[in-house]
Protein backbone atom coordinates (compact mmCIF):
# COMPACT_ATOMS: atom_id res chain seq x y z
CA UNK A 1 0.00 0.00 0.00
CA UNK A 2 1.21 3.74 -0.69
CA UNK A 3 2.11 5.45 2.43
CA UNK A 4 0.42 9.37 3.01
CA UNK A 5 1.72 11.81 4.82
CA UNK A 6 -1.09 14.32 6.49
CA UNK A 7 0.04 17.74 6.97
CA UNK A 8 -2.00 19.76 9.23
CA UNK A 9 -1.71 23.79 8.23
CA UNK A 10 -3.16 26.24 10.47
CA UNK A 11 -3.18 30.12 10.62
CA UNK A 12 -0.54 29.95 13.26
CA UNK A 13 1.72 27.44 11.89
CA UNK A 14 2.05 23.65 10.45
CA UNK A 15 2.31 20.25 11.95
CA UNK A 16 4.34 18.28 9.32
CA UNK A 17 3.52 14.33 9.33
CA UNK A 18 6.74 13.15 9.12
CA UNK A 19 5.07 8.86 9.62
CA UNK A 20 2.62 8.76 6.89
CA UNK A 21 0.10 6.39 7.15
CA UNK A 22 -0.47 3.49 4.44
CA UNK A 23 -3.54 3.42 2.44
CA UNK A 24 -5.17 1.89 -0.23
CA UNK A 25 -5.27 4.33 -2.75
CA UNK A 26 -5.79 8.44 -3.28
CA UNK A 27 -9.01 8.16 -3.08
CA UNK A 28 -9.02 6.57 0.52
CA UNK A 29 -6.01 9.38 1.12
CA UNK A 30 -8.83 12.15 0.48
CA UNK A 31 -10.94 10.75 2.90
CA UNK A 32 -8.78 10.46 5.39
CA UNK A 33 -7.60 14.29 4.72
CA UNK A 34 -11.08 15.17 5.11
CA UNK A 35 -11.49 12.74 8.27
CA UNK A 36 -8.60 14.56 9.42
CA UNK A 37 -9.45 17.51 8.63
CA UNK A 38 -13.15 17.44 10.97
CA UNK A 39 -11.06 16.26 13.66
CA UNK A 40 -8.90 19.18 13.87
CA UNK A 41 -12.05 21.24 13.75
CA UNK A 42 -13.22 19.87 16.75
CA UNK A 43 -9.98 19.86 18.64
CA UNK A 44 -9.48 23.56 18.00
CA UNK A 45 -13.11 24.23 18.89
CA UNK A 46 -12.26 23.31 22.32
CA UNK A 47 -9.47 26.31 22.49
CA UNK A 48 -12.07 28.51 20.41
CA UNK A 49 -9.51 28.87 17.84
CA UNK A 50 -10.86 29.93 14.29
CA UNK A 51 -9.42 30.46 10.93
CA UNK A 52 -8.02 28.46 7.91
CA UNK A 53 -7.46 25.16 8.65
CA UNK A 54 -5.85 23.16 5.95
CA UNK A 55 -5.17 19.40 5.85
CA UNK A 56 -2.53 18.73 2.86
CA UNK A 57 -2.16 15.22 1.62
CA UNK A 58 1.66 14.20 0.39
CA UNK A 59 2.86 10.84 -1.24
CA UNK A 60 6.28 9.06 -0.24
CA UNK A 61 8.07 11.23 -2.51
CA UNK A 62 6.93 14.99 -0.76
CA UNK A 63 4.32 15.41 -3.50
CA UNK A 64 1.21 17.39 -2.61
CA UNK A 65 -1.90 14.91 -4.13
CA UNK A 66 -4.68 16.29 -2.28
CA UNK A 67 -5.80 18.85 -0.03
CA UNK A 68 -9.13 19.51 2.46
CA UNK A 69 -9.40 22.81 3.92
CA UNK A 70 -12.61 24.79 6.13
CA UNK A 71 -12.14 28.39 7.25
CA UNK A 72 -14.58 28.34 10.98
CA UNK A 73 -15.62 31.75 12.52
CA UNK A 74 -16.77 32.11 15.83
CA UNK A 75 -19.65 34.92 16.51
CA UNK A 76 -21.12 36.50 19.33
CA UNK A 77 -24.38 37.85 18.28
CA UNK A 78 -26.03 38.91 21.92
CA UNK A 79 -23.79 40.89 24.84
CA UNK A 80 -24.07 39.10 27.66
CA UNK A 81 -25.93 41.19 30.91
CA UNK A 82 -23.16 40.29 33.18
């Protein structure tokens, strides 16, 4: 099987995915980026961190074959009466 690497690109910086993971095939690669890529949503959610979050899919050779990305804004529509 082809191995993947996963890069995870956000607005303050990049986590390069220097294992890779083995999969089937690209198309199993792209679902995995965008697997990937809802799971970093909801980690950031947790530290209400917004902005570009891009998940870039390499092959063995440092190739960019894919890429998922989601920009997620956070808005506070009434004041609080604290």
């Amino acid at each position: 099987m082809p191995l993947y690497h996963f890069d995870i690109h956000h607005d303050g910086g990049v986590v390069i995915d220097d294992d890779g993971i083995d999969v089937v095939d690209v198309g199993a690669a792209e679902t995995l980026a965008l697997e990937t890529l809802g799971q970093a949503i909801l980690d950031d959610a947790r530290n209400r961190r917004t902005g570009l979050t891009k998940i870039e899919v390499r092959d063995d050779e440092g190739r960019v074959v894919a890429s998922a990305c989601a920009t997620v804004s956070l808005e506070r529509l009434l004041l609080s009466e604290d």
